[in-house]
Protein backbone atom coordinates (compact mmCIF):
# COMPACT_ATOMS: atom_id res chain seq x y z
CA UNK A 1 191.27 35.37 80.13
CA UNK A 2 190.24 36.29 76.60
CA UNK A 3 190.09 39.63 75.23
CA UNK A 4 189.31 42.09 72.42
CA UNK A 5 191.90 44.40 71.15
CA UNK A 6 191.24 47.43 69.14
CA UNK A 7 193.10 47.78 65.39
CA UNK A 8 193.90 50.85 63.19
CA UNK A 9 196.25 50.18 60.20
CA UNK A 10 196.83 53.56 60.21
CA UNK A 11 197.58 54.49 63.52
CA UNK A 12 200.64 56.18 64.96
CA UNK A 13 200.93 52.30 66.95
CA UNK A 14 203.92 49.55 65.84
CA UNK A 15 201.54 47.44 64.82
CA UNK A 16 201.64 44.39 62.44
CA UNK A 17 198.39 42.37 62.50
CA UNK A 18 198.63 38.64 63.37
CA UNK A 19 202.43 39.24 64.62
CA UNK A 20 202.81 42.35 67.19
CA UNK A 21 200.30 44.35 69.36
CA UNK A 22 201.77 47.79 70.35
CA UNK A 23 200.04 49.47 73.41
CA UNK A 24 200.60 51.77 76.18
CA UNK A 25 201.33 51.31 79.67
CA UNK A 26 197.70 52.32 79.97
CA UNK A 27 196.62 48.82 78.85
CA UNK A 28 199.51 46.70 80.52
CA UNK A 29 197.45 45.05 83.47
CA UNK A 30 194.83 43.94 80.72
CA UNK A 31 196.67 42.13 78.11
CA UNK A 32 199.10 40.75 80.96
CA UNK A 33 195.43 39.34 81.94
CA UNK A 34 194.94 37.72 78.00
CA UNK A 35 198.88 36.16 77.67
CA UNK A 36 199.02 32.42 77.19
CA UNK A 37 195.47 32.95 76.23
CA UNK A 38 193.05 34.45 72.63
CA UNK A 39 191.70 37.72 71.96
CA UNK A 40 189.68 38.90 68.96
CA UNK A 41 190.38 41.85 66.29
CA UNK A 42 188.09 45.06 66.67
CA UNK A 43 188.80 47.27 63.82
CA UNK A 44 187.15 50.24 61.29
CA UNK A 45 187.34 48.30 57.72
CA UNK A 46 187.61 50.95 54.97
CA UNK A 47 184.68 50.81 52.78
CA UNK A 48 182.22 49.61 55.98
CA UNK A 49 180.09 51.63 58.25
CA UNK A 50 180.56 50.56 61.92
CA UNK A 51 182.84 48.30 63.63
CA UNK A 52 183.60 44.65 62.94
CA UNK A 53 185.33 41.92 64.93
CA UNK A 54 187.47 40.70 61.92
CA UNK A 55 189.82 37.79 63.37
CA UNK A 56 191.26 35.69 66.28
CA UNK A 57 194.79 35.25 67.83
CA UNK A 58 196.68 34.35 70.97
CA UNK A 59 199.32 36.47 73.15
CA UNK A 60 202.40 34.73 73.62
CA UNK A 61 204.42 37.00 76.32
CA UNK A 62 204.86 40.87 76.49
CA UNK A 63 208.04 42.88 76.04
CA UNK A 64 208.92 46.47 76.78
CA UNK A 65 208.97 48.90 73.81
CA UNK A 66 213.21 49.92 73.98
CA UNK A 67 212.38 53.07 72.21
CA UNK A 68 209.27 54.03 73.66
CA UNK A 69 208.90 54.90 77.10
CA UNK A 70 205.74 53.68 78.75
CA UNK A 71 205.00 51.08 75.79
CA UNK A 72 205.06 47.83 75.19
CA UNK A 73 204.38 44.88 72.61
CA UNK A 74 202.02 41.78 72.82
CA UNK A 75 203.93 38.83 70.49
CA UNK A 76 200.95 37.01 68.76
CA UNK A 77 200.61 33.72 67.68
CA UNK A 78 198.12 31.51 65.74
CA UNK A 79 196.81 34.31 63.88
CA UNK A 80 192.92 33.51 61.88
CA UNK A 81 190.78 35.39 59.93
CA UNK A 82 187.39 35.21 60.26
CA UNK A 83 185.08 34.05 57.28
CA UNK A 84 183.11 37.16 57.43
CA UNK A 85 183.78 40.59 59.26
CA UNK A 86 181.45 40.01 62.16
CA UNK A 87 179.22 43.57 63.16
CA UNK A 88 180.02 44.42 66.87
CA UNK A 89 175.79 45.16 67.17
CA UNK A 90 174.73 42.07 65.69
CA UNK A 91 172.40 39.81 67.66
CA UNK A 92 171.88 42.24 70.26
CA UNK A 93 175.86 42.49 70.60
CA UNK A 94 178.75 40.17 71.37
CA UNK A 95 180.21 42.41 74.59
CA UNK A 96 177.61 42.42 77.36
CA UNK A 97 180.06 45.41 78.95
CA UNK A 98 179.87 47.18 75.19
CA UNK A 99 176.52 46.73 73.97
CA UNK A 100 173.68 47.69 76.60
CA UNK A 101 170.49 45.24 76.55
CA UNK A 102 168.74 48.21 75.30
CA UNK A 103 170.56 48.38 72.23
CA UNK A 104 172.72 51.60 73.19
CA UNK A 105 176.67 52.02 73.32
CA UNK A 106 178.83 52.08 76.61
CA UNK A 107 180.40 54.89 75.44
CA UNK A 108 183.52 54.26 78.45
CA UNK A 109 183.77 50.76 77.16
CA UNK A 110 184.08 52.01 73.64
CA UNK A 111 186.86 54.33 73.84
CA UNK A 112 188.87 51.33 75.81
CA UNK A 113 191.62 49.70 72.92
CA UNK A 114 191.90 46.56 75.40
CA UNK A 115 188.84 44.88 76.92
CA UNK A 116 188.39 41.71 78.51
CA UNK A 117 185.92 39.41 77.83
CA UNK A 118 183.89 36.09 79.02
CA UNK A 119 184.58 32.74 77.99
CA UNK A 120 180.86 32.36 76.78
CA UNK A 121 181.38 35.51 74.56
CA UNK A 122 184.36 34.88 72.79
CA UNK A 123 183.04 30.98 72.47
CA UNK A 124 179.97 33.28 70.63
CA UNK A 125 182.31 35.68 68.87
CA UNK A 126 184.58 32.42 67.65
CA UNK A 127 180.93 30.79 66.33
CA UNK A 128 179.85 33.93 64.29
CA UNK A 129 183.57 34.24 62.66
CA UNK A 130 184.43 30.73 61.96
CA UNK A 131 181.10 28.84 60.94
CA UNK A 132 180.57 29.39 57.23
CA UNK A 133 181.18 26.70 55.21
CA UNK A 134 183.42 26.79 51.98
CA UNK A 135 181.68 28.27 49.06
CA UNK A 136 183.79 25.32 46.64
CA UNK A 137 184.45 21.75 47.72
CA UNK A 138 187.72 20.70 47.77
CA UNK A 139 190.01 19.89 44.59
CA UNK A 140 189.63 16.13 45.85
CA UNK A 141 188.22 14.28 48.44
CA UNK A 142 190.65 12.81 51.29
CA UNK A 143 190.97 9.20 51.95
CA UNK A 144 188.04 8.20 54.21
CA UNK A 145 186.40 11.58 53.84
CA UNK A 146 181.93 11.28 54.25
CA UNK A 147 181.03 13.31 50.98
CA UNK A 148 178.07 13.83 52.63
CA UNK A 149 179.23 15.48 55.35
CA UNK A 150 179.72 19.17 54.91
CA UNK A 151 183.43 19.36 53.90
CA UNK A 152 184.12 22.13 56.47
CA UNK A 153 182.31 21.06 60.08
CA UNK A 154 183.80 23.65 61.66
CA UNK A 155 182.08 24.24 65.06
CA UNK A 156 179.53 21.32 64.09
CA UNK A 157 181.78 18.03 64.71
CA UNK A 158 181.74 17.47 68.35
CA UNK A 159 179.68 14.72 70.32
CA UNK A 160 175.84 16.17 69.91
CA UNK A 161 175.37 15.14 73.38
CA UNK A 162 178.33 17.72 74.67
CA UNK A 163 177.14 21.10 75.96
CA UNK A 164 176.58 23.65 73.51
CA UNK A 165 179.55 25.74 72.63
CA UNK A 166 178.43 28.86 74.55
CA UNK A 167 179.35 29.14 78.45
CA UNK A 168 181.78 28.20 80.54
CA UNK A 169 181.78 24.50 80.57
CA UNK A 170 182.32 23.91 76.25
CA UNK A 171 184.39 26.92 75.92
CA UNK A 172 187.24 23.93 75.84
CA UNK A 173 185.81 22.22 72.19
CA UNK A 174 186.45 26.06 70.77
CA UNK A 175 190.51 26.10 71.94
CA UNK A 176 190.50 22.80 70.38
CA UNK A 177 189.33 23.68 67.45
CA UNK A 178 191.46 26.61 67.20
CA UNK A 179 194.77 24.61 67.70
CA UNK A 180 193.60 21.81 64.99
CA UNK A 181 196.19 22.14 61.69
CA UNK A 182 193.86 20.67 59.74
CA UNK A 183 190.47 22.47 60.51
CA UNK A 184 192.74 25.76 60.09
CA UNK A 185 194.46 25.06 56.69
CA UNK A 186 190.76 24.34 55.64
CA UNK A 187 189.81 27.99 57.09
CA UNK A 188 193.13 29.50 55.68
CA UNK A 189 192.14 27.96 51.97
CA UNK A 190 188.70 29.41 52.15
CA UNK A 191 189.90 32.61 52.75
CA UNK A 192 192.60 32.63 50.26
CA UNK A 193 190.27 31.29 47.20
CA UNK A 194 187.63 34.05 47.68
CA UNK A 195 190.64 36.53 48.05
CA UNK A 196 191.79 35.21 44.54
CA UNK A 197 188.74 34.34 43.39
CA UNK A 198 190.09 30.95 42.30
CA UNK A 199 192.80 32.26 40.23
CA UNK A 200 196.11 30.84 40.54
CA UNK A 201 198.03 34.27 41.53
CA UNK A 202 201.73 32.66 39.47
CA UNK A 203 199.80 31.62 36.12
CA UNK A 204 196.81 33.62 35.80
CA UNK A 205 194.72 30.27 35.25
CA UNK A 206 191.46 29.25 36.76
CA UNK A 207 190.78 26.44 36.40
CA UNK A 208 187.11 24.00 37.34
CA UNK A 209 187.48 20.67 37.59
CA UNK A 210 184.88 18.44 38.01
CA UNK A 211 181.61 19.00 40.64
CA UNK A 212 183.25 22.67 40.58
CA UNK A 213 186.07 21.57 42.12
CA UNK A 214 188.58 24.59 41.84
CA UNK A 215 192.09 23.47 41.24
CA UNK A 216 193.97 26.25 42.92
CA UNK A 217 195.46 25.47 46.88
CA UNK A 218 196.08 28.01 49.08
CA UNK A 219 200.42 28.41 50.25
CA UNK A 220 201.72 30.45 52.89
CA UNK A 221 204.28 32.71 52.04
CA UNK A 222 206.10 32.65 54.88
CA UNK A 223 205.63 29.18 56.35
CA UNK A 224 203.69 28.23 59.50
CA UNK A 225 206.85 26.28 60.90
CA UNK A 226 208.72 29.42 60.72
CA UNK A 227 206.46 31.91 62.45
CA UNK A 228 203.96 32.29 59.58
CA UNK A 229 200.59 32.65 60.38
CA UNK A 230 196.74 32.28 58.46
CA UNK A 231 196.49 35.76 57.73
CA UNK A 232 195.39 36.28 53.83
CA UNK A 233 198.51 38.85 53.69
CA UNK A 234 200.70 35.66 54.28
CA UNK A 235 198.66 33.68 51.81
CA UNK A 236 198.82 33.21 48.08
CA UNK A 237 196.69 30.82 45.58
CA UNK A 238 198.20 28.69 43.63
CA UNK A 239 198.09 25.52 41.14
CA UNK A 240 198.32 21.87 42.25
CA UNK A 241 202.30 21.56 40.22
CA UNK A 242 202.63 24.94 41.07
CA UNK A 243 201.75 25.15 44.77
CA UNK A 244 204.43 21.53 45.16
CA UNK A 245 207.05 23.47 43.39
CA UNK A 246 206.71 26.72 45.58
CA UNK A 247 206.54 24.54 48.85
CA UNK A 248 210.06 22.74 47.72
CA UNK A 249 211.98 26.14 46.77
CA UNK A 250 211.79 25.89 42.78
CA UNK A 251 209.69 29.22 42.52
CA UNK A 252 208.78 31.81 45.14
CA UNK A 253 208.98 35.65 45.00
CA UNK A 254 210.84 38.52 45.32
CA UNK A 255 210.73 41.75 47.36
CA UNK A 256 208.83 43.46 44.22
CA UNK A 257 206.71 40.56 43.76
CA UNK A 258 209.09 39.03 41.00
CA UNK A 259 208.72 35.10 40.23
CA UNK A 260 212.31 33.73 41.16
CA UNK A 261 213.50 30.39 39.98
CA UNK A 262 216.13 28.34 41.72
C-alpha cells in the first residue's frame, strides 16, 4: 500500500530525508502496511505558506530504534524529488481522507504523521510532482533520440491506447516509471541545473552551447550503486571534463567542501 509520511527538518525525530524515517510505535501498523512499497513527502517548506507534498520514495524493511524505546526506523530507498513542491489543496486535494469535497480540512487526518493512501491518488500525486518538462534541452542529443519529441516524456510515453494513469488498473506504468535509471537521471539533472542555475559548482563557469544547450551534468555525490539516492543534497553540477574526472576519482570533495585531487 502507498502512503504519505509527514517531514520536519527540525524535529526532535532521527530523521534523514531520502535515507531513514524515524517514528513511534504509534505509527508501526501503518508503515509496516507501505514496506516493499512508495510513499510521498508531506512537509512545511520554510519560506511557503501551507503544506506541500515535496518528493517520492520506497520503504525497504523496518528496524527497532536500540536507543529509543517504543521507536523505530523505516530504511528508504529510491529517493526523488519532485519538479515542483506540489500544494496539499490543489485541485480540490490529493487525499480524499484529508481534504473534504467541500474544500475543508479533516482536522484527525491532519494531525496523523503516517497516512495511507489509494493507488489512484498517489498515481495523481506522482503526475502533479513528476510531469514538468526540463526548462534546457540536453547538452546533446542521444543516438536515435526524436528531437521532436519532448526530451523529458515523463508520464506521457506509454501506449495512448493504455488506461489513463489514474486508478487502479495503470497505477503499474507509474512503478515503472519510477524504477527506470534513465527517466530518473533525466529528473535528477533537472533538479540539479535549476538548483545551480547552470553553473558548474567546481569552476564557477556557465557555460551555453548551442540551441541553449547548458554544458553542465548533474553527479551524485555519493553514488547510486552505493546507496546514493536523487535527492538535490546528494547532487552537484558539474562540467562535461569535469563531471568524467569526478566520476573516475581525480577530483571530489572534502568534509569542508575542499576540492581534493588524487
Amino acid at each position: 500500500m502507498k502512503g504519505v509520511f509527514s517531514h520536519k527538518p527540525d524535529s526532535s525525530y532521527d530523521d534523514v530525508k531520502g535515507e531513514r524515517y524515524h517514528f513511534p510505535k504509534t505509527y508501526l501498523s501503518r508503515v509496516e502496511k507501505v514496506v516493499s512499497d512508495y510513499f510521498v513527502y508531506y512537509e512545511q517548506i520554510p519560506g511557503h505558506a501551507g503544506r506541500f507534498y515535496s518528493g517520492v520514495g520506497r520503504v525497504t524493511q523496518i528496524r527497532p530504534d536500540e536507543k529509543l524505546e517504543d521507536h523505530y526506523y523505516a530504511d528508504l530507498a529510491d529517493y526523488l524529488d519532485f519538479d515542483r513542491l506540489v500544494p496539499y489543496r490543489e485541485d480540490g486535494g490529493y487525499e480524499s481522507r484529508l481534504v473534504r469535497t467541500d474544500g475543508s480540512i479533516n482536522g484527525g487526518t491532519a494531525q496523523s504523521a503516517v497516512r495511507i493512501i489509494e493507488d489512484s491518488e498517489f498515481a495523481k500525486l506522482i503526475r502533479a510532482g513528476l510531469s514538468q518538462e526540463p526548462e534546457w534541452p540536453d547538452r546533446v542529443d542521444e543516438i536515435g533520440e526524436d528531437t521532436k519529441r519532448p526530451s523529458n516524456a515523463g508520464f506521457f510515453d506509454f501506449d495512448p491506447n493504455q488506461p489513463e494513469i489514474i486508478g487502479a488498473p495503470a497505477n503499474r506504468p507509474v512503478v515503472e516509471q519510477l524504477l527506470n535509471r534513465k527517466w530518473r537521471d533525466r529528473k535528477f539533472k533537472q533538479v540539479i541545473r535549476i538548483a545551480y542555475d547552470r553553473t558548474c559548482a567546481l569552476t564557477g563557469l556557465r557555460l551555453i552551447n548551442g540551441g541553449g544547450r547548458p554544458e553542465v551534468e548533474a553527479a551524485h555525490i555519493r553514488p547510486v550503486e552505493h546507496g546514493g539516492n536523487d535527492w538535490v543534497r546528494n547532487g552537484i553540477a558539474l562540467s562535461g571534463t569535469v563531471h568524467w574526472m569526478f566520476d573516475r576519482g581525480l577530483l571530489s570533495l572534502g568534509d569542508n567542501f575542499e576540492i581534493l585531487r588524487s
